[in-house]
Protein backbone atom coordinates (compact mmCIF):
# COMPACT_ATOMS: atom_id res chain seq x y z
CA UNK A 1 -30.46 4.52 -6.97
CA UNK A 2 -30.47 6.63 -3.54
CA UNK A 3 -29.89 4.02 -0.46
CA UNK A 4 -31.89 4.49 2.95
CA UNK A 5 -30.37 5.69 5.94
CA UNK A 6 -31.08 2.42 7.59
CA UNK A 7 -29.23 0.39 4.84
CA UNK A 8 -26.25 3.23 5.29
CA UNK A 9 -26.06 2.38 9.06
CA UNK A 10 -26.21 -1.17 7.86
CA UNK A 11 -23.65 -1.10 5.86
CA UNK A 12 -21.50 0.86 7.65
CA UNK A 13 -21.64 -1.46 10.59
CA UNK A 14 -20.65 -4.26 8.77
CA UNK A 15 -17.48 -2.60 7.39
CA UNK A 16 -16.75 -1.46 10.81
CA UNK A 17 -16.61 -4.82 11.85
CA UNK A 18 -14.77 -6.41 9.46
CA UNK A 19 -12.03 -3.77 9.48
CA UNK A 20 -11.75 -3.89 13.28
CA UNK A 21 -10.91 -7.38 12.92
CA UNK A 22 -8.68 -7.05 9.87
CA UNK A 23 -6.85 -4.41 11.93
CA UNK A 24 -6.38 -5.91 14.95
CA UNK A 25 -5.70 -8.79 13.44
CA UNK A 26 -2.67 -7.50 11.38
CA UNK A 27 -1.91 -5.04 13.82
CA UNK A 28 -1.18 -7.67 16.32
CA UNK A 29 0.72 -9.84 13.96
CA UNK A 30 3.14 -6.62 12.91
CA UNK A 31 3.85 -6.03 16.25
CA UNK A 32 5.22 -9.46 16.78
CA UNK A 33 7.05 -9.37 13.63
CA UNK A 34 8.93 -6.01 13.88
CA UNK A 35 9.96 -7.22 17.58
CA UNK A 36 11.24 -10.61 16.47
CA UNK A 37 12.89 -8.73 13.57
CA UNK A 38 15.10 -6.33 16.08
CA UNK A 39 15.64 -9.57 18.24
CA UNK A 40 16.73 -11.27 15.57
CA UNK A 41 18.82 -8.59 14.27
CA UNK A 42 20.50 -8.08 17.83
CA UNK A 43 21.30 -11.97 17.87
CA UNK A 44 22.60 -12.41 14.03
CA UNK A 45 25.52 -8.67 14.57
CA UNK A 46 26.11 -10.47 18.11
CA UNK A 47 26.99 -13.96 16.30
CA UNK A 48 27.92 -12.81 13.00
CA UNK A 49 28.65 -16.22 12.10
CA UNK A 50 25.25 -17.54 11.95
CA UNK A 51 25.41 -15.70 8.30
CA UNK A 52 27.14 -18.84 7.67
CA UNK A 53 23.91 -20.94 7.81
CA UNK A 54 21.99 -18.75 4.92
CA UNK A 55 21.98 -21.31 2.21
CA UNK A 56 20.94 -23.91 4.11
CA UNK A 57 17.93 -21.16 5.63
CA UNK A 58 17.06 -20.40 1.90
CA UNK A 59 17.20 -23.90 0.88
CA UNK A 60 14.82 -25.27 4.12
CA UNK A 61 12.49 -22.03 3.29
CA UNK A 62 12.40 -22.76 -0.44
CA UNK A 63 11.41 -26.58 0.23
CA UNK A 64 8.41 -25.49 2.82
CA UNK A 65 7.09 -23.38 -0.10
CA UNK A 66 7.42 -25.95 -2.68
CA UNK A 67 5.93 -29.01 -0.64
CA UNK A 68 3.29 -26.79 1.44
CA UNK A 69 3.55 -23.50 0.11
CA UNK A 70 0.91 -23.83 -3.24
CA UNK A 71 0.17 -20.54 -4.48
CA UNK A 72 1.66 -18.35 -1.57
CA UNK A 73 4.94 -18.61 -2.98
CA UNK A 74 3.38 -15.65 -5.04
CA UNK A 75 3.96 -13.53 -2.13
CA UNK A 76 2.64 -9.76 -2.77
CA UNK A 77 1.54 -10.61 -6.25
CA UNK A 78 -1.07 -13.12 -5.26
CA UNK A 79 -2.49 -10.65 -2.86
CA UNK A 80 -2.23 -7.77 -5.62
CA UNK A 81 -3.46 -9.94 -8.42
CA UNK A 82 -6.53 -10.83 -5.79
CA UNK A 83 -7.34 -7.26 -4.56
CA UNK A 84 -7.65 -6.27 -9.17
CA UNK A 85 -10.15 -9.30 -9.28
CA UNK A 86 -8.34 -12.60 -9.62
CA UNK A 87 -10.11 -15.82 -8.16
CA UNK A 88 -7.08 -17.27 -6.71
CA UNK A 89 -7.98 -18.36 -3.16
CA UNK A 90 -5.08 -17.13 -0.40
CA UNK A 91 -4.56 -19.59 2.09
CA UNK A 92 -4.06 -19.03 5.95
CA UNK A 93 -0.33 -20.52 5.72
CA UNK A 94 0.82 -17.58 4.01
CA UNK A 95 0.89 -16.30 7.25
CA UNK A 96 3.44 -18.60 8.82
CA UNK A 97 5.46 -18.90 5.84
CA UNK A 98 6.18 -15.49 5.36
CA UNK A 99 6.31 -14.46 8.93
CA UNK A 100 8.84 -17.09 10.12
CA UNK A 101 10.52 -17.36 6.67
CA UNK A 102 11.30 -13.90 6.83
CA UNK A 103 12.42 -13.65 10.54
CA UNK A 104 14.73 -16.58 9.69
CA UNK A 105 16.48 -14.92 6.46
CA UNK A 106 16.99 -11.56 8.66
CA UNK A 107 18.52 -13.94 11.46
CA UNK A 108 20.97 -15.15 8.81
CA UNK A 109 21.40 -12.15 7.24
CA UNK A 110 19.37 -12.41 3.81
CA UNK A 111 19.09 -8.89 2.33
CA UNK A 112 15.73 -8.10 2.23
CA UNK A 113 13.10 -5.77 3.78
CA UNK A 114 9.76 -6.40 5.61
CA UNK A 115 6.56 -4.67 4.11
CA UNK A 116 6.36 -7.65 1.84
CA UNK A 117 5.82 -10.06 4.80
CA UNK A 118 2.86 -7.50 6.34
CA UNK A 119 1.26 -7.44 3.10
CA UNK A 120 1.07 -10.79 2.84
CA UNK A 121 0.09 -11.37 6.23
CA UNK A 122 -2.64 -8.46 5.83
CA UNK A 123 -3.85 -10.17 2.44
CA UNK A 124 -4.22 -13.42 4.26
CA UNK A 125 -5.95 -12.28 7.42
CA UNK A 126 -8.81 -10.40 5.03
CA UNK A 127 -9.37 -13.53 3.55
CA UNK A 128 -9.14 -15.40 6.85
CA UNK A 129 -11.71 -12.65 7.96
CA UNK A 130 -14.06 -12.98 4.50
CA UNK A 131 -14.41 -16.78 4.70
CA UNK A 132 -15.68 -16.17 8.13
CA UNK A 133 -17.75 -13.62 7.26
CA UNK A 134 -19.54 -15.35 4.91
CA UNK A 135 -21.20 -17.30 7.57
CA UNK A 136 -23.36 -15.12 8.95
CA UNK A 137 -23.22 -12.29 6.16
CA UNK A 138 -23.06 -11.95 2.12
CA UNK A 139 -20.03 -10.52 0.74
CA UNK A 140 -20.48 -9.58 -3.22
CA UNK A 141 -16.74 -10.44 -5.27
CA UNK A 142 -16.11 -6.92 -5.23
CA UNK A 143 -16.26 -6.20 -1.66
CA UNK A 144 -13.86 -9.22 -0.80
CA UNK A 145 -11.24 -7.49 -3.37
CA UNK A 146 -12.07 -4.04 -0.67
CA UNK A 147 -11.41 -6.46 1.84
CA UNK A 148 -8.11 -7.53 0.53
CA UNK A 149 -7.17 -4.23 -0.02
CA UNK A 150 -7.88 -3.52 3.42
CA UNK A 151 -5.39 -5.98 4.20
CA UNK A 152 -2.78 -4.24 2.27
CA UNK A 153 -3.34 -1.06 3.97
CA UNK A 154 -3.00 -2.68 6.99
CA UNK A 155 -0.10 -4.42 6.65
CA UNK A 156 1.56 -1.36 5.14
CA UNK A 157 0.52 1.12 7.69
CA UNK A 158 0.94 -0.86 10.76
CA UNK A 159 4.93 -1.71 9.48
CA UNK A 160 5.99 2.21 8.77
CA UNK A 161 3.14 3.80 11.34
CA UNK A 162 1.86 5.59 8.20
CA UNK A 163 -2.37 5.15 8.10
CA UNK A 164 -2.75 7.68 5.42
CA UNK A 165 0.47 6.45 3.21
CA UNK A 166 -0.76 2.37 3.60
CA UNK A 167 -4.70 3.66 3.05
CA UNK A 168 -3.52 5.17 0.04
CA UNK A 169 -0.59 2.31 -0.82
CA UNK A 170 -3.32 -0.10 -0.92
CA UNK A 171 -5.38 1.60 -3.92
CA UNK A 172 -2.62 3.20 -5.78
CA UNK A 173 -0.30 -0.34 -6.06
CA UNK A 174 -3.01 -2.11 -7.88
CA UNK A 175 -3.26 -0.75 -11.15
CA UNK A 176 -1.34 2.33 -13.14
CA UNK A 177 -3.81 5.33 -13.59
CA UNK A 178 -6.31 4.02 -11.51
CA UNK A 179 -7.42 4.43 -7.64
CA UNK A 180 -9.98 2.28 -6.06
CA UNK A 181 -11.83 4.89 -4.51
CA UNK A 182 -14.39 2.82 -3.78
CA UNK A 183 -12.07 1.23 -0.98
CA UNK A 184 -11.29 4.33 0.41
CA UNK A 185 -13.41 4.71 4.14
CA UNK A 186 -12.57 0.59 4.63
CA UNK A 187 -9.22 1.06 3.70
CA UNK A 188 -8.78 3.94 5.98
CA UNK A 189 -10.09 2.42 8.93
CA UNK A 190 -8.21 -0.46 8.20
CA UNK A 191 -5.09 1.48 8.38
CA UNK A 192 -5.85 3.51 11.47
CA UNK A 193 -6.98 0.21 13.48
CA UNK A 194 -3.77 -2.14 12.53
CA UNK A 195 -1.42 0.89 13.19
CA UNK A 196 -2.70 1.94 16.59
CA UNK A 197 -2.79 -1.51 17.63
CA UNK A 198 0.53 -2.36 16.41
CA UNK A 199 1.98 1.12 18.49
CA UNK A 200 0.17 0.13 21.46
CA UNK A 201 1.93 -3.01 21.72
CA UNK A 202 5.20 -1.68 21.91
CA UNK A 203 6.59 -0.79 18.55
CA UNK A 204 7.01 2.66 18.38
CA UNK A 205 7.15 4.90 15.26
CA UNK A 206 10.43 5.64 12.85
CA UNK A 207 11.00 9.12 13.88
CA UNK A 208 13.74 10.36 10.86
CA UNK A 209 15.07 14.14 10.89
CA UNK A 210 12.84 16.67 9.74
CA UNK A 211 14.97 18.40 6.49
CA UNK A 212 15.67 22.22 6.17
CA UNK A 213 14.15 23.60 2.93
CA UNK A 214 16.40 26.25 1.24
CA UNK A 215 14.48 28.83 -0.74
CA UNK A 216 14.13 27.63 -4.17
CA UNK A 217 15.85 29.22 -7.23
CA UNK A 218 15.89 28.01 -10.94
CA UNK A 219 18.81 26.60 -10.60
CA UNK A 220 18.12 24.41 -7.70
CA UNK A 221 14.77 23.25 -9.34
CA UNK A 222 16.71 21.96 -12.36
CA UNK A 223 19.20 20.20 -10.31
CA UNK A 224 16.74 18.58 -7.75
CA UNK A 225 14.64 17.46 -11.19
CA UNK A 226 18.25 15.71 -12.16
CA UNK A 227 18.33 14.42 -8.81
CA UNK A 228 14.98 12.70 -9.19
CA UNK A 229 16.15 11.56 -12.75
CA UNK A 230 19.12 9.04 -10.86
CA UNK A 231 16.53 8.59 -8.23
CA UNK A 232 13.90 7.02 -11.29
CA UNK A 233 16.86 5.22 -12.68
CA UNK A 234 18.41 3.87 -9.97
CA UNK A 235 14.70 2.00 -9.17
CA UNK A 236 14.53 0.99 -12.64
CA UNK A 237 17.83 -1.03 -12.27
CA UNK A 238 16.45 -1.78 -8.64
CA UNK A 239 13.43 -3.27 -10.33
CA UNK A 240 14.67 -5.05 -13.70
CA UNK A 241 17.95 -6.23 -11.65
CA UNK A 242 16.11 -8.68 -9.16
CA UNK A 243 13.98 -9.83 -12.40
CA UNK A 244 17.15 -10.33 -14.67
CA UNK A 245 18.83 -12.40 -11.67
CA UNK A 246 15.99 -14.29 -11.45
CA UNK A 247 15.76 -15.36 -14.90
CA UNK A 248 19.72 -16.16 -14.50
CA UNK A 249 19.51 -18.51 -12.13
CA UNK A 250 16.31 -20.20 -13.69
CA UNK A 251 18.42 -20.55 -16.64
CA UNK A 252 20.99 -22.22 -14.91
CA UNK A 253 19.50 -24.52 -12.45
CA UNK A 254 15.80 -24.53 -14.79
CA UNK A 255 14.48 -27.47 -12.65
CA UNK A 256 15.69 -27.54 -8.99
CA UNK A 257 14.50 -24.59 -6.62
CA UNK A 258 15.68 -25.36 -3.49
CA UNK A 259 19.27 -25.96 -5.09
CA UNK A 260 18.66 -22.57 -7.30
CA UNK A 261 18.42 -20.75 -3.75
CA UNK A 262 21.02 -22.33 -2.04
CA UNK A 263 23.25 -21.10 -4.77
CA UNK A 264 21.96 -17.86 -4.42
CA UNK A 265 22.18 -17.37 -0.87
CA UNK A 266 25.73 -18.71 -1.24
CA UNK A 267 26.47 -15.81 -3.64
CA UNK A 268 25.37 -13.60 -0.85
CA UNK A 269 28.37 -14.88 1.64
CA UNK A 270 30.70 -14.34 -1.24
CA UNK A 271 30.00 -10.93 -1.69
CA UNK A 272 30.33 -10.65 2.28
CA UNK A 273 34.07 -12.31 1.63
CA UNK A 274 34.70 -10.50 -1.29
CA UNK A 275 33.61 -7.02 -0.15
CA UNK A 276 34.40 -7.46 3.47
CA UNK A 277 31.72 -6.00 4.83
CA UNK A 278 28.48 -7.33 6.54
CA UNK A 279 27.32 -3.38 6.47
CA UNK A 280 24.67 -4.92 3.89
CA UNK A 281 23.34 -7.78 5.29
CA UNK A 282 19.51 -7.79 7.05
CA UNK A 283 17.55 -4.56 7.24
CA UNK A 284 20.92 -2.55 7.29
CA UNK A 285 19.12 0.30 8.77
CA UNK A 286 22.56 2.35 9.96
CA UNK A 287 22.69 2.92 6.43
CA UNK A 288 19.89 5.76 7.06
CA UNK A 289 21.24 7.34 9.83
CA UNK A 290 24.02 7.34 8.40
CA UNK A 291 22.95 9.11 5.03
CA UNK A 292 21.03 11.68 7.10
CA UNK A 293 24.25 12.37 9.26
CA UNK A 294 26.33 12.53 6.13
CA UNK A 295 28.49 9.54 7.56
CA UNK A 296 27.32 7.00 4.25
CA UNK A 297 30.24 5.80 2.02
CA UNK A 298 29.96 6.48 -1.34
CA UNK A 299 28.71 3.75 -3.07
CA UNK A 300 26.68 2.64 0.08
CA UNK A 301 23.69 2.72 -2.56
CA UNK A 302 25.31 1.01 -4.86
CA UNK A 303 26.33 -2.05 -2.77
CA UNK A 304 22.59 -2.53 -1.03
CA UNK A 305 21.08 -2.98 -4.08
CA UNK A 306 23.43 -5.29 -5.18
CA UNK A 307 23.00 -7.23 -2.00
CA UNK A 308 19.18 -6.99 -1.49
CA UNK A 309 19.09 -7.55 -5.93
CA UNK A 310 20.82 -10.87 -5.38
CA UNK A 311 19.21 -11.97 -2.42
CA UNK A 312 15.33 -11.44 -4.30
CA UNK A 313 16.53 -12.61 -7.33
CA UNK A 314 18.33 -15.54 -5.01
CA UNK A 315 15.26 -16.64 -3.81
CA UNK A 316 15.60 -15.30 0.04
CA UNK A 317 11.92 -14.22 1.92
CA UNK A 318 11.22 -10.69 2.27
CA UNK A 319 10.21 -6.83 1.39
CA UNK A 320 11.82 -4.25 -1.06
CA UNK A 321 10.75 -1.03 0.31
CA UNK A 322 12.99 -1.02 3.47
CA UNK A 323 16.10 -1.66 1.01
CA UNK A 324 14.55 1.05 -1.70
CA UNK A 325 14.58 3.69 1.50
CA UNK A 326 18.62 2.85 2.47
CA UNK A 327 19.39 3.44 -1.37
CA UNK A 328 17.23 6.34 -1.88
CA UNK A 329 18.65 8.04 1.38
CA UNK A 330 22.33 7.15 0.57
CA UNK A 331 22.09 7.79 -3.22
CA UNK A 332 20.55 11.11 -2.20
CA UNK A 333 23.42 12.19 0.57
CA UNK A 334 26.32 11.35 -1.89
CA UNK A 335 24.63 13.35 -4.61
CA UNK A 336 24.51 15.83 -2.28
CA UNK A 337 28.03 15.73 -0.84
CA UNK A 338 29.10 15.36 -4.98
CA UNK A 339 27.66 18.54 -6.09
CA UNK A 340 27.11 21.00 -3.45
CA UNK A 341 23.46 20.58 -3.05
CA UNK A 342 21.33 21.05 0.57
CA UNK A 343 22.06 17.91 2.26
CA UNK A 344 18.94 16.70 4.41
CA UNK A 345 16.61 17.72 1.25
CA UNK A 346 18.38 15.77 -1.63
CA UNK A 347 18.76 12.59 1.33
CA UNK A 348 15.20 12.96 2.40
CA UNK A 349 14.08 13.80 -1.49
CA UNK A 350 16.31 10.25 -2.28
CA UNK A 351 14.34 8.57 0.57
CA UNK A 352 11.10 8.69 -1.21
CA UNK A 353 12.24 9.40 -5.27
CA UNK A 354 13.67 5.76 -5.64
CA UNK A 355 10.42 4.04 -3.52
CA UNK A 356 8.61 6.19 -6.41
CA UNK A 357 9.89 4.66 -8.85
CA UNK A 358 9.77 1.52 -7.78
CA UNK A 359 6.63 0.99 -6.80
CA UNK A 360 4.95 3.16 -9.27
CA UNK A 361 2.74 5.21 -6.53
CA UNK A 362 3.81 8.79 -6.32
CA UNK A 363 0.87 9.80 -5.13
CA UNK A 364 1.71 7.17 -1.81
CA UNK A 365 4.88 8.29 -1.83
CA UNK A 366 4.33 12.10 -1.76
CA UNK A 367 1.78 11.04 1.75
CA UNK A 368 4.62 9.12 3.21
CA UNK A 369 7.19 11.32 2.74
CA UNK A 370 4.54 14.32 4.26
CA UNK A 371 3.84 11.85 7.40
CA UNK A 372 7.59 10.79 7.72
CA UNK A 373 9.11 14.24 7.29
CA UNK A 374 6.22 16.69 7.50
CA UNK A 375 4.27 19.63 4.97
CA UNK A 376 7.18 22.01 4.56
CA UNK A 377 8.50 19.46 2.01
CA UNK A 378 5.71 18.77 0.14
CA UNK A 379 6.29 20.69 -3.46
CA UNK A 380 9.58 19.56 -3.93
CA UNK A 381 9.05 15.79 -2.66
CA UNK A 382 5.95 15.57 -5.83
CA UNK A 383 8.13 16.95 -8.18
CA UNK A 384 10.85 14.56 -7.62
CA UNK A 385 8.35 11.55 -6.90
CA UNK A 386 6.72 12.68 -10.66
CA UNK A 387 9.54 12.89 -11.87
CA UNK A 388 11.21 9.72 -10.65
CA UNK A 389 7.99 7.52 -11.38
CA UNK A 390 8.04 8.57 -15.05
CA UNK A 391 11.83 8.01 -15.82
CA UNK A 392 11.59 4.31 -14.06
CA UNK A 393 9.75 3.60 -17.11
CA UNK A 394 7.28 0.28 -17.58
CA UNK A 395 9.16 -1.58 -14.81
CA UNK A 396 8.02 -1.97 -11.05
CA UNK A 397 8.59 -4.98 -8.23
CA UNK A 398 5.41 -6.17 -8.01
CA UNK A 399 4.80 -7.97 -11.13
CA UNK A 400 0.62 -8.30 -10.05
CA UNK A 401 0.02 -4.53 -10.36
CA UNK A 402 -1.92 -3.80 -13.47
CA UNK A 403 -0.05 -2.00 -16.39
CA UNK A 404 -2.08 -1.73 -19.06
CA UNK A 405 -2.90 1.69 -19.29
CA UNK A 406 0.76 2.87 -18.81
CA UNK A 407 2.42 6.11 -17.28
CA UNK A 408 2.08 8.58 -20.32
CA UNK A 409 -1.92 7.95 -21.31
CA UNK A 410 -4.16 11.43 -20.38
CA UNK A 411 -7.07 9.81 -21.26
């Protein structure tokens, strides 16, 4: 059935509105959390003993979820499980919870990344926004899933400064083998609002060095496609590691939470006293620079994910995808330095590869890695992100996104 041009304008309006205020909404919110965030981080390497006080942040955060928390200790998989159709309601709190929770776990050193926290904060503000809505307009159940997903995009876009990576995050996280299209103009606006708004109050861009592609031979093909093979199963262990700790510590303390993440968190100061090193704790974002420099210790990779695997699995509040970039970047720089190959490729190929995997959304990952590092890399970043996405296998870290018609299914 062809639609009028009047009920096109119509319609179009509306969605403008809605993802102005979705936008600006999230926009605003990221740029107070990435600020807080580098405070935070400033005040915790200043006073490195207020890692000291994580357990008893873990177990304070773990008690506000269980007594006023409800379904929003979820986190990204209520918001995914909404956006594919679910009729679980998001609440407004899942703002404050996530945002402070998370600022307090970087101020005592938890771990953990920060797109998490702007997803969730995106999800809720679409709702926030739809509820609203609703009062002077009708919103059918599948454009409040568009709106949710709207929400993702923003939250994702306004945290990196990638619009076309979060509009395309936001469709591809949902469900293997399948893109909401539909959500594609709304999701795109979305994206361009909350990051524009987050960069023009204050927080600028990462700017990360553009890499030097070599001219491709056979024999750098094959070894960049082994590459991406440690890159797919290094996010597979990423992945199954914070669900198999997890499932430890349920099994140990079944029926007390806020105990089960004081334990954890206490884990996280032995491996500071153990290793010696607080290299790992919080964001850990030297670990980049220093992968793209060539300056990363070997097993750099090795030790975040053990650090940011234990502090999910602990219970701590936060993202993945900040800790999957540190791995992939470090994993990629001493497989470079180990066997010869072009340095700021196999880093910047590492970079995206493990997020890949992951996540399951090469096709997001191969438009991030373009809008981090530019065109020039865009063959080789697709092969690896291909390749890396298939070798992770059935395993990702958002346990909401929709599996069912698995990685190897043509039709």
């Amino acid at each position: 059935m062809s639609t009028s041009p009047f009920q096109q304008v119509k319609t179009l309006i509306k969605w403008g509105i809605l993802c102005l205020a979705v936008g600006l909404g999230i926009g605003g919110l990221a740029a107070f959390f990435l600020q807080a965030l580098t405070f935070v981080t400033d005040i915790r390497t200043t006073h490195i003993w207020l890692i000291m006080g994580l357990p008893i942040c873990g177990a304070v955060l773990t008690y506000l979820y269980q007594v006023y928390g409800a379904n929003s200790i979820k986190g990204n998989n209520l918001i995914i499980e909404r956006a594919n159709g679910s009729n679980e309601a998001i609440y407004l709190r899942m703002i404050p919870l996530s945002l402070f929770g998370t600022i307090l776990t970087h101020l005592f050193g938890g771990s953990v990344g920060r797109e998490g926290t702007a997803v969730q904060m995106g999800g809720a503000v679409a709702a926030a926004v739809g509820k609203t809505a609703k009062r002077v307009i009708t919103l059918t159940d599948k454009e409040k899933e568009i709106l949710i997903i709207c929400g993702i995009s923003g939250g994702f876009s306004s945290v990196f400064g990638t619009p076309l990576a979060g509009t395309f995050f936001s469709m591809d996280v949902l469900a293997l083998g399948k893109i909401r299209t539909e959500a594609l103009i709304p999701s795109f606006l979305t994206a361009l609002v909350a990051t524009h708004t987050t960069q023009f109050l204050g927080v600028a861009k990462p700017v990360y060095p553009v890499p030097v592609i070599p001219s491709f031979t056979w024999t750098l093909i094959i070894q960049v496609g082994l590459c991406a093979v440690v890159f797919g199963l290094v996010s597979r262990l990423f992945s199954q590691g914070i669900v198999w700790i997890k499932h430890m510590y349920q099994r140990l303390i079944p029926t007390r939470p806020v105990l089960r993440t004081f334990v954890g968190s206490s884990i996280i100061l032995l491996f500071v006293v153990v290793f010696q090193t607080t290299r790992y704790l919080g964001l850990s974002l030297p670990l980049v620079s220093d992968a793209f420099s060539g300056d990363q210790r070997p097993l750099d990779f090795l030790m975040k994910l053990i650090f940011t695997t234990f502090s999910l699995g602990g219970g701590l509040q936060g993202g993945e995808v900040t800790p999957l970039f540190e791995i992939g970047a470090t994993l990629g720089s001493s497989l470079s330095q180990l066997f010869h190959l072009p340095h700021s490729l196999i880093t910047t190929l590492g970079f995206i590869g493990v997020f890949a995997g992951a996540t399951n959304t090469p096709i997001t990952c191969f438009i991030l890695g373009i809008e981090l590092f530019g065109s020039p890399i865009a063959i080789p970043l697709l092969y690896v992100c291909l390749i890396s996405y298939l070798v992770s296998g059935d395993t990702c870290i958002y346990r909401g996104q929709n599996r069912k018609l698995g990685k190897m299914r043509f039709r």
